[in-house]
N, C-alpha and C. Protein backbone atom coordinates (compact mmCIF):
# COMPACT_ATOMS: atom_id res chain seq x y z
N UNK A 1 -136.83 -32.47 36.11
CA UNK A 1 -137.01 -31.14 35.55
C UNK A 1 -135.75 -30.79 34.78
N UNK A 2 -136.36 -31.10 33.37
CA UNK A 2 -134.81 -30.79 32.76
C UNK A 2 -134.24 -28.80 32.16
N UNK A 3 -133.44 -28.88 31.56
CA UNK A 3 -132.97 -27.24 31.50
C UNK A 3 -133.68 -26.51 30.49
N UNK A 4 -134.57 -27.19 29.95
CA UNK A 4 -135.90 -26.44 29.03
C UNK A 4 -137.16 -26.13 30.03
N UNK A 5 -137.02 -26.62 31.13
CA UNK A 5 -138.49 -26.40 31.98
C UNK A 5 -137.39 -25.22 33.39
N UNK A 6 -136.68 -25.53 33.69
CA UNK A 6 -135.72 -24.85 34.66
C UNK A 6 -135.91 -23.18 33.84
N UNK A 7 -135.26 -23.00 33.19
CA UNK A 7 -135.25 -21.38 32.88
C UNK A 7 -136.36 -20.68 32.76
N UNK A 8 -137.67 -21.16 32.08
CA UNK A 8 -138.55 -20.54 32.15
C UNK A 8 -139.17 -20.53 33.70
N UNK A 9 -139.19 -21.34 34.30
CA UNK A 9 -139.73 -21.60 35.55
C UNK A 9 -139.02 -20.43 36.41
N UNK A 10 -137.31 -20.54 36.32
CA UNK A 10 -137.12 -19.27 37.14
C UNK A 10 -137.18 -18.26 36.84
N UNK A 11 -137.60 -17.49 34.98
CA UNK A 11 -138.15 -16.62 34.93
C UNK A 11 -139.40 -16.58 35.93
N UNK A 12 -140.21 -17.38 35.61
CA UNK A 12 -141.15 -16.78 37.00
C UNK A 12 -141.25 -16.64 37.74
N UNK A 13 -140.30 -17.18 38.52
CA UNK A 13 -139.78 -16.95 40.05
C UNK A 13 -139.39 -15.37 39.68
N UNK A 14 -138.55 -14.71 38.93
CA UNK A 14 -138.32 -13.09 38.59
C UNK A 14 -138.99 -12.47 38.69
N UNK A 15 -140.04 -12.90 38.03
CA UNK A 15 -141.47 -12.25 37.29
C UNK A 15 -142.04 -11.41 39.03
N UNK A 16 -142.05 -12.74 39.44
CA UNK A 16 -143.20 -13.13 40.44
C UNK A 16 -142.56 -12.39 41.21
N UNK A 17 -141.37 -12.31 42.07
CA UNK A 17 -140.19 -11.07 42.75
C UNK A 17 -140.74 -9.95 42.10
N UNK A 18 -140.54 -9.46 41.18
CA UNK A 18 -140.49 -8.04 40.32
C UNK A 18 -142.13 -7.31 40.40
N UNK A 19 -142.89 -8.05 40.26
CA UNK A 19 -144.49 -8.10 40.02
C UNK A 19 -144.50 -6.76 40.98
N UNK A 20 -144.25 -7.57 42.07
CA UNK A 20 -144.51 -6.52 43.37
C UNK A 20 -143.73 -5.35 43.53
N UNK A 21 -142.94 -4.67 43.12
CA UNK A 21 -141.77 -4.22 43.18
C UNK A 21 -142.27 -2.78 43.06
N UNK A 22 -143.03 -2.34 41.91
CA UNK A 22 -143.35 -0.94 41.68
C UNK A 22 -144.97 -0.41 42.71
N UNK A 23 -145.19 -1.32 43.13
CA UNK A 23 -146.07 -1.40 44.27
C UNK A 23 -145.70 -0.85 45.58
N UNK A 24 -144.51 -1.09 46.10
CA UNK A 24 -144.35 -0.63 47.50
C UNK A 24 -144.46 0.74 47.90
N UNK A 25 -145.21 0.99 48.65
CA UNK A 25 -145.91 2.63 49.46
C UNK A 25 -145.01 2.24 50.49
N UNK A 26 -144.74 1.12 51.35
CA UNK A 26 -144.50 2.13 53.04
C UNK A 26 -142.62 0.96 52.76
N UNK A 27 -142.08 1.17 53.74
CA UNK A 27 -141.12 -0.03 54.34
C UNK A 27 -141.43 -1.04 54.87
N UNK A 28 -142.38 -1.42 55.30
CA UNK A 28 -143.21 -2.28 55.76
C UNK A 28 -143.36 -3.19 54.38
N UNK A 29 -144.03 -2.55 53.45
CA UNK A 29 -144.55 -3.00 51.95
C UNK A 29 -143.05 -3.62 51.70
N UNK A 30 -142.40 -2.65 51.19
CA UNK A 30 -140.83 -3.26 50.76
C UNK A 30 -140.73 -4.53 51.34
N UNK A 31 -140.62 -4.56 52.90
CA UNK A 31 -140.02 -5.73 53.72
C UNK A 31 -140.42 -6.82 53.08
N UNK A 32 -142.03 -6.98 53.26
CA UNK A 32 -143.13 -7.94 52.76
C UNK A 32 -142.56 -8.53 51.40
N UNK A 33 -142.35 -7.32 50.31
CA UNK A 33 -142.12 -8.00 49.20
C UNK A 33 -140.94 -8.71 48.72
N UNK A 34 -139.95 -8.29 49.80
CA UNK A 34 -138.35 -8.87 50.07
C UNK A 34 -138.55 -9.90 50.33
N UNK A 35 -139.59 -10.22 51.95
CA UNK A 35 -139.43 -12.13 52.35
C UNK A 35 -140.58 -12.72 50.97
N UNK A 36 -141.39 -11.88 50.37
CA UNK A 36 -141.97 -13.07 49.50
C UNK A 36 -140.87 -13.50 47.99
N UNK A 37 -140.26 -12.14 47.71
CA UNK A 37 -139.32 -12.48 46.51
C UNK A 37 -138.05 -13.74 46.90
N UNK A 38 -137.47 -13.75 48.22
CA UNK A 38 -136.83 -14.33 48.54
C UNK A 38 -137.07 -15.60 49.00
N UNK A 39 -138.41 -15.43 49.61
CA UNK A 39 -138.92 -17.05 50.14
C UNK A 39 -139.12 -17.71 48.73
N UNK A 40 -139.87 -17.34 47.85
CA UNK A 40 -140.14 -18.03 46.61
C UNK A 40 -138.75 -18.60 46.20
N UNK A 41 -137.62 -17.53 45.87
CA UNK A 41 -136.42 -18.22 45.31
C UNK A 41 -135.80 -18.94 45.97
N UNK A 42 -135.95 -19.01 47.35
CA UNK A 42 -135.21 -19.51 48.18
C UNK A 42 -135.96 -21.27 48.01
N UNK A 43 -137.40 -21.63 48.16
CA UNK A 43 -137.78 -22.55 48.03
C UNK A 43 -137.49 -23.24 46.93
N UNK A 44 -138.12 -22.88 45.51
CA UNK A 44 -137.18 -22.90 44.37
C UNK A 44 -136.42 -23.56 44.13
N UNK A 45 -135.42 -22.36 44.69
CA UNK A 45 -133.42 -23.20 44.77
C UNK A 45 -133.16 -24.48 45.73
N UNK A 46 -134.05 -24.76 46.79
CA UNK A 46 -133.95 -25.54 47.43
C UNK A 46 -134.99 -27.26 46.77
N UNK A 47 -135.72 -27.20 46.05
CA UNK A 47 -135.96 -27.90 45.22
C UNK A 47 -135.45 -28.63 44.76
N UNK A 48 -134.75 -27.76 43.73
CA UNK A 48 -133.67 -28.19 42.49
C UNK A 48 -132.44 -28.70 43.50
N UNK A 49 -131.98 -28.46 44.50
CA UNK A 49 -130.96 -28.33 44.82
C UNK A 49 -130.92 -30.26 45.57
N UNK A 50 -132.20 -30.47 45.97
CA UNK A 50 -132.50 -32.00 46.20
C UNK A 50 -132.36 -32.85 44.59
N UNK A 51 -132.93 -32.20 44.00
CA UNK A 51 -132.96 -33.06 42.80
C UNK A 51 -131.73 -33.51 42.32
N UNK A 52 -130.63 -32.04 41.91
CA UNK A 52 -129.80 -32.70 41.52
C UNK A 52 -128.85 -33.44 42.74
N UNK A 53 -128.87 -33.06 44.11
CA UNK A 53 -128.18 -34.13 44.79
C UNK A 53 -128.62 -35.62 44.72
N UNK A 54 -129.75 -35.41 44.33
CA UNK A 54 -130.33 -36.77 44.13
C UNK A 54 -129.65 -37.24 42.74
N UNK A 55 -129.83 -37.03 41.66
CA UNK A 55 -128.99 -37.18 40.50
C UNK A 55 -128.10 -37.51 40.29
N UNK A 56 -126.90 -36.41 41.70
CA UNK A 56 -125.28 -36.71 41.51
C UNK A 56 -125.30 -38.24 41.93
N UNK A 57 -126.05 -38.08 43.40
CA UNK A 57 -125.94 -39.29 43.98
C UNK A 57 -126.03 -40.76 43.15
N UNK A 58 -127.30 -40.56 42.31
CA UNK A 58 -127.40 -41.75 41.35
C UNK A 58 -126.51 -41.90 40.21
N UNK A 59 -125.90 -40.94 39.84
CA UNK A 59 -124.97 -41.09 39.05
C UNK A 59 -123.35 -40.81 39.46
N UNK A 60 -123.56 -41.64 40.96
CA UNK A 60 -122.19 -41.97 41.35
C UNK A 60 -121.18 -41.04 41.42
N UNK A 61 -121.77 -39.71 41.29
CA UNK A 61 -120.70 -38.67 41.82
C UNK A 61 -120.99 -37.91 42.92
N UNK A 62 -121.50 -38.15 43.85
CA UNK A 62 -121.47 -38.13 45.14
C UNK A 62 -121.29 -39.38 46.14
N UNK A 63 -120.67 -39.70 46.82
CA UNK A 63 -120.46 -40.58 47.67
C UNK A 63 -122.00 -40.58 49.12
N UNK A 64 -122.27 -41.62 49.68
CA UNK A 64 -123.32 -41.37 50.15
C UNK A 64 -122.99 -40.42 51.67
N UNK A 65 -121.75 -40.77 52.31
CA UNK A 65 -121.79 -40.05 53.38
C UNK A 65 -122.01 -38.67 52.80
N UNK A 66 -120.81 -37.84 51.95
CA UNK A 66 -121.05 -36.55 51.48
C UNK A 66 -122.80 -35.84 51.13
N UNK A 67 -123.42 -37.16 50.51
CA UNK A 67 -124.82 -36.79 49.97
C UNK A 67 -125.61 -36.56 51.16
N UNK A 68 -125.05 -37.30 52.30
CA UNK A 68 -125.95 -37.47 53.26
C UNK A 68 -125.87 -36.30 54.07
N UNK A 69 -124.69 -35.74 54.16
CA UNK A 69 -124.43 -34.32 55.03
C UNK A 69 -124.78 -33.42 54.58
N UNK A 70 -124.78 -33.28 53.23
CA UNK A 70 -125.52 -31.97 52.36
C UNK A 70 -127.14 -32.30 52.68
N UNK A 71 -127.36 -33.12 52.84
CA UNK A 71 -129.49 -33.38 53.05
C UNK A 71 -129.59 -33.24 54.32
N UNK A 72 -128.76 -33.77 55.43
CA UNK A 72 -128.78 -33.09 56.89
C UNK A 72 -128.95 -31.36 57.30
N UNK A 73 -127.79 -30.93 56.42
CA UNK A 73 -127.54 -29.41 56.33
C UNK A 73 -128.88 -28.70 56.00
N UNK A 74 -129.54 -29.46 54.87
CA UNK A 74 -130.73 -28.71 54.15
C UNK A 74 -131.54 -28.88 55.14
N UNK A 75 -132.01 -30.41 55.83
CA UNK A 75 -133.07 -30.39 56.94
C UNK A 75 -133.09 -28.85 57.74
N UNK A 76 -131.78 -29.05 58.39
CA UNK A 76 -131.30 -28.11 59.06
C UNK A 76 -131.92 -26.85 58.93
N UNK A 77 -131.38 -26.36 58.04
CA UNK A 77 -131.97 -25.17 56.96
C UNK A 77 -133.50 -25.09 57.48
N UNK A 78 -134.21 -25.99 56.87
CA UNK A 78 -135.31 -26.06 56.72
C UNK A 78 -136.30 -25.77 57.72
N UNK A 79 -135.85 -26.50 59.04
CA UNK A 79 -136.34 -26.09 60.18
C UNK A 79 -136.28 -25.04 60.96
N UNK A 80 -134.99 -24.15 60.77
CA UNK A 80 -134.48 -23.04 60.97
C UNK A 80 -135.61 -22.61 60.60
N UNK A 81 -135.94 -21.84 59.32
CA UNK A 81 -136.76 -21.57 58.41
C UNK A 81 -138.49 -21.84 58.99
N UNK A 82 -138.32 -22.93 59.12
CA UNK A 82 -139.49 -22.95 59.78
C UNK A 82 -140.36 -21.79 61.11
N UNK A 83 -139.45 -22.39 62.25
CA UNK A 83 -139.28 -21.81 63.17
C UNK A 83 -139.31 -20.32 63.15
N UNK A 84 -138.52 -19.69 62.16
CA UNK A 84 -138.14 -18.02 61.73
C UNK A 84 -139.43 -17.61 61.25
N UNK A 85 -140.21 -18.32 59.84
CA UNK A 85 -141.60 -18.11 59.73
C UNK A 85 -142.67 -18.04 60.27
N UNK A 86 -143.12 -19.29 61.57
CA UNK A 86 -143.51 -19.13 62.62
C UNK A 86 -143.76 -18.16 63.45
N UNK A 87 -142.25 -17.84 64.38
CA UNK A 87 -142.45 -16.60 64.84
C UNK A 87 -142.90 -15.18 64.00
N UNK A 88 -142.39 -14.85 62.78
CA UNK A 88 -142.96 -14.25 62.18
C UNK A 88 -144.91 -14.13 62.36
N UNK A 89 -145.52 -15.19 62.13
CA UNK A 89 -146.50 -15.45 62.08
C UNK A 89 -147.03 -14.88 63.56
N UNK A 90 -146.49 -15.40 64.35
CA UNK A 90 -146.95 -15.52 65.53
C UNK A 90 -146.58 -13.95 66.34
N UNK A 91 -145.73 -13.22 65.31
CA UNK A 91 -145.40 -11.60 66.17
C UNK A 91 -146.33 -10.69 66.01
N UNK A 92 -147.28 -10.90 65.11
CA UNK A 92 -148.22 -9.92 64.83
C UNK A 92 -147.69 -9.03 63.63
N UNK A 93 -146.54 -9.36 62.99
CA UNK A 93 -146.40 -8.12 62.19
C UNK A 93 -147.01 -8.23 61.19
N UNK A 94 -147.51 -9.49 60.98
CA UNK A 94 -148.20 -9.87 59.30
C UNK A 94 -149.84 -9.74 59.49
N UNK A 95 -149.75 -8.45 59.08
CA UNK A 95 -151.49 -7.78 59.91
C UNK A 95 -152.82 -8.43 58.67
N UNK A 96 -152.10 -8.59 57.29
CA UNK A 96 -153.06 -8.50 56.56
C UNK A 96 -153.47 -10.28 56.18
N UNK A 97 -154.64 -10.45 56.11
CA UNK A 97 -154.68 -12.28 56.31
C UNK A 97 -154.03 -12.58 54.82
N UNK A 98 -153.60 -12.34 53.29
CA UNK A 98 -153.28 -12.65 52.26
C UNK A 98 -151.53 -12.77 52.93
N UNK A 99 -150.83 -12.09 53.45
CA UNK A 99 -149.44 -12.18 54.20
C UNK A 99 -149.34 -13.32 55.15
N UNK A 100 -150.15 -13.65 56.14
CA UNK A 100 -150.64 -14.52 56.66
C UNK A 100 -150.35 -16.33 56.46
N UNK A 101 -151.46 -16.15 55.01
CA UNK A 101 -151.61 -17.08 53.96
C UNK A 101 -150.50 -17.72 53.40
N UNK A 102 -149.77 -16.56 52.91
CA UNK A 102 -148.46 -16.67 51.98
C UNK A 102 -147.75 -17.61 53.11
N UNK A 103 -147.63 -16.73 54.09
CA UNK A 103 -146.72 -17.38 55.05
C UNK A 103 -146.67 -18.58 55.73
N UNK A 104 -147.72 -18.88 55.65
CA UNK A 104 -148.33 -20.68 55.63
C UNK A 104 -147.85 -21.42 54.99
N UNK A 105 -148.29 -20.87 53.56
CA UNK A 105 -147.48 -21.55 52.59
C UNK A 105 -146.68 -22.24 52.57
N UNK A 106 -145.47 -20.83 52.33
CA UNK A 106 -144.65 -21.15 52.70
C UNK A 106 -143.47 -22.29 53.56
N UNK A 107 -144.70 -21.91 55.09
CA UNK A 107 -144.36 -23.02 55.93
C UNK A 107 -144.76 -24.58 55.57
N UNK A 108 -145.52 -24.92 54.76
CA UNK A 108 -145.85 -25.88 54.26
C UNK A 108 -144.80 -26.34 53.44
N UNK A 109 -144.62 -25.47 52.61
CA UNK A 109 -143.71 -25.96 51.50
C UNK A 109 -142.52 -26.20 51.92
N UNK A 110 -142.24 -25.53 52.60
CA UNK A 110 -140.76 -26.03 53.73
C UNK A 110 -141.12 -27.25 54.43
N UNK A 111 -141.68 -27.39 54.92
CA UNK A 111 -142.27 -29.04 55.22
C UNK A 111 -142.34 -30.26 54.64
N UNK A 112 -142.91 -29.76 53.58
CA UNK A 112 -142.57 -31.02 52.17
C UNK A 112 -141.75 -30.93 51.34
N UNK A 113 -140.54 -29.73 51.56
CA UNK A 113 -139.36 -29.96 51.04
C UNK A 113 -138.85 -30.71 52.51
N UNK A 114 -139.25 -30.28 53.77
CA UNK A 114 -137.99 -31.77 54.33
C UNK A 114 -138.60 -32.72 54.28
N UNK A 115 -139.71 -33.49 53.97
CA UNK A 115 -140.56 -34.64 54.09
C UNK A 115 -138.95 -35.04 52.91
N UNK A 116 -139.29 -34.59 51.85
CA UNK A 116 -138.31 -34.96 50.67
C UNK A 116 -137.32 -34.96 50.76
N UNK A 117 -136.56 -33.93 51.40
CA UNK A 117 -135.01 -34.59 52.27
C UNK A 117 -134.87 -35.83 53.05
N UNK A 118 -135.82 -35.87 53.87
CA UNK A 118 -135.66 -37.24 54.52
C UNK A 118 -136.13 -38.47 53.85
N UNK A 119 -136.76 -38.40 52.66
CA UNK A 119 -137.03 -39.40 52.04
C UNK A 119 -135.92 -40.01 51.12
N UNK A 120 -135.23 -38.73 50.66
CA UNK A 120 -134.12 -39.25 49.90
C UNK A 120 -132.80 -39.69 50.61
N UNK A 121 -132.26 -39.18 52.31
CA UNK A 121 -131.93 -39.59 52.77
C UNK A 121 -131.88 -40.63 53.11
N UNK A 122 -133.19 -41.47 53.58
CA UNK A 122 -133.55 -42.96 53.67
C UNK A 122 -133.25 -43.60 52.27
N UNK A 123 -133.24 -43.25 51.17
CA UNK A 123 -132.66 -44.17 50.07
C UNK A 123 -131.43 -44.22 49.88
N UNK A 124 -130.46 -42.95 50.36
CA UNK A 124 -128.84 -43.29 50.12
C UNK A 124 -128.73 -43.67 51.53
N UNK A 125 -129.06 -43.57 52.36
CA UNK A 125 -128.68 -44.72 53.69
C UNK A 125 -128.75 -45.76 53.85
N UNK A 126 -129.88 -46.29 52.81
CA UNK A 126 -129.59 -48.13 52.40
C UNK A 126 -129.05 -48.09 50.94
N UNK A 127 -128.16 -47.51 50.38
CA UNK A 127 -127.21 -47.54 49.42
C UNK A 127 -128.10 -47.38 47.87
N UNK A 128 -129.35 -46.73 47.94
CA UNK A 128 -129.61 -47.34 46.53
C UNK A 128 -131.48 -48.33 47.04
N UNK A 129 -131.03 -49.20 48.27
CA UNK A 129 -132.25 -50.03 48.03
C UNK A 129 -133.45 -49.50 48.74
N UNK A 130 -133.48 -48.53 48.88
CA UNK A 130 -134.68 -47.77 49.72
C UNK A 130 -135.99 -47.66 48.68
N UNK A 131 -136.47 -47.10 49.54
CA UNK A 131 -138.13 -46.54 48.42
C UNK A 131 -138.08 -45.44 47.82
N UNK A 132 -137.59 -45.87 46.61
CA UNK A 132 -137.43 -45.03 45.46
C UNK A 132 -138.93 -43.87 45.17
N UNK A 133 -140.02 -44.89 45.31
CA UNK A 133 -141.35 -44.28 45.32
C UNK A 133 -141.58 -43.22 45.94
N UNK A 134 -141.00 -43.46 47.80
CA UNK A 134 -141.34 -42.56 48.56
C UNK A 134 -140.88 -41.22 48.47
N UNK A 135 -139.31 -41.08 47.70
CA UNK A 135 -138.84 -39.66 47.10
C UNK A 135 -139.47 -39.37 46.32
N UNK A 136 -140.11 -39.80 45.34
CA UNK A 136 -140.98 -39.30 44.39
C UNK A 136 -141.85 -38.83 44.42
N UNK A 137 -142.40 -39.78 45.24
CA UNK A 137 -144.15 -38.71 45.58
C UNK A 137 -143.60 -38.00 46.75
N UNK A 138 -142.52 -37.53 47.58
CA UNK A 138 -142.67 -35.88 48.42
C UNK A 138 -142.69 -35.66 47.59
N UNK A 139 -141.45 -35.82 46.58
CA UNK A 139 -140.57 -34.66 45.95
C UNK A 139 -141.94 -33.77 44.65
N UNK A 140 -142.72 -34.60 44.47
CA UNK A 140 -144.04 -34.47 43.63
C UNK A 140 -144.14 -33.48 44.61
N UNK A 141 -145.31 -33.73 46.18
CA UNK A 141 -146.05 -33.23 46.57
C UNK A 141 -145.10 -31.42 46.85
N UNK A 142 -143.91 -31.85 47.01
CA UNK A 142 -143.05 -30.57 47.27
C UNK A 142 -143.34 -29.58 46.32
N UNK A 143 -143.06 -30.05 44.92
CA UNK A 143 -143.37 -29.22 43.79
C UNK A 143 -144.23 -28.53 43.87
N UNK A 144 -145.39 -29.44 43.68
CA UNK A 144 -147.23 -28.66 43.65
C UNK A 144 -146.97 -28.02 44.64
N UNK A 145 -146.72 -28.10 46.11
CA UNK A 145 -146.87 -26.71 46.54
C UNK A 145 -145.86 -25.54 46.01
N UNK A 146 -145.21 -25.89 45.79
CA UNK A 146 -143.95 -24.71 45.51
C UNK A 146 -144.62 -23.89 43.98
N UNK A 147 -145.04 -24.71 42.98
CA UNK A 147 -145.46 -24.32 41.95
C UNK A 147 -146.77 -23.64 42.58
N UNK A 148 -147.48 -24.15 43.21
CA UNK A 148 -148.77 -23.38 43.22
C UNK A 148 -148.40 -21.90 44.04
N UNK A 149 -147.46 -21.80 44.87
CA UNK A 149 -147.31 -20.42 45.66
C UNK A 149 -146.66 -19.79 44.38
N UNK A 150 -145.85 -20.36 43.83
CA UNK A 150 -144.94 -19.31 43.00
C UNK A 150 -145.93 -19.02 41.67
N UNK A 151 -147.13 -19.82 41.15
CA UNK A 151 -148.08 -19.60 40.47
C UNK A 151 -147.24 -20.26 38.92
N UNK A 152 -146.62 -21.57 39.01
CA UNK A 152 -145.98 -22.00 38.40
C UNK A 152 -146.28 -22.94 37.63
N UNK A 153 -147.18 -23.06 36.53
CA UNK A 153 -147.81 -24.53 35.73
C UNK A 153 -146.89 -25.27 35.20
């Protein structure tokens, strides 16, 4: 994803934050539209943020231990995240099934962003000779979901 597809894309990540914005009636509403503006960018940024570690890595400006602790950290992240959405899910506060939904999503897409952490992990842990393929198609399947929640062609 080069820097002609990046800017417009996070315009819509804006868009898509903002959309909701003149909408909110209660605090409740607000909250809602806070974790969706933020989950979107947050997934997003976490995307890109594999790619180009993946990048530095191939272009020899990351060392693999360093690459490897930054993709640990993100797992990390990720499951956190998980877990936090979850309970969310599971507290009852997300009354309406479209909040619900989102929040699935979400949890999905956090899923196949770590499928894709650990895939690229397994290629700088054998230096380079891993399955190049197998980062590709998460890092694919990561996208489509991320693009399809954020409504991103």
């Amino acid at each position: 994803m080069g820097i002609s597809k990046t800017a417009p894309a996070l315009a819509l990540v804006l868009l898509f934050a903002a959309t909701f914005l003149p909408a909110q009636a209660t605090s409740k509403d607000a909250a809602l539209e806070t974790i969706g503006g933020t989950s979107g960018a947050f997934l997003y940024n976490s995307y890109t943020t594999l790619g180009i570690l993946a990048d530095a890595y191939g272009a020899e400006a990351y060392e693999s231990e360093f690459t490897i602790q930054i993709i640990e950290e993100q797992i990390a992240i990720y499951a956190e995240l998980i877990t936090q959405y979850q309970g969310l899910l599971d507290s009852g506060f997300l009354e309406d099934v479209n909040d619900q939904d989102f929040t699935r999503e979400i949890i999905l897409s956090l899923g196949l962003l770590t499928d894709e952490a650990r895939a690229l992990k397994s290629f700088v842990a054998t230096e380079g000779e891993g399955d190049d393929a197998a980062f590709q198609e998460s890092r694919q399947a990561a996208w489509d979901s991320i693009a399809e929640l954020l409504g991103i062609e």
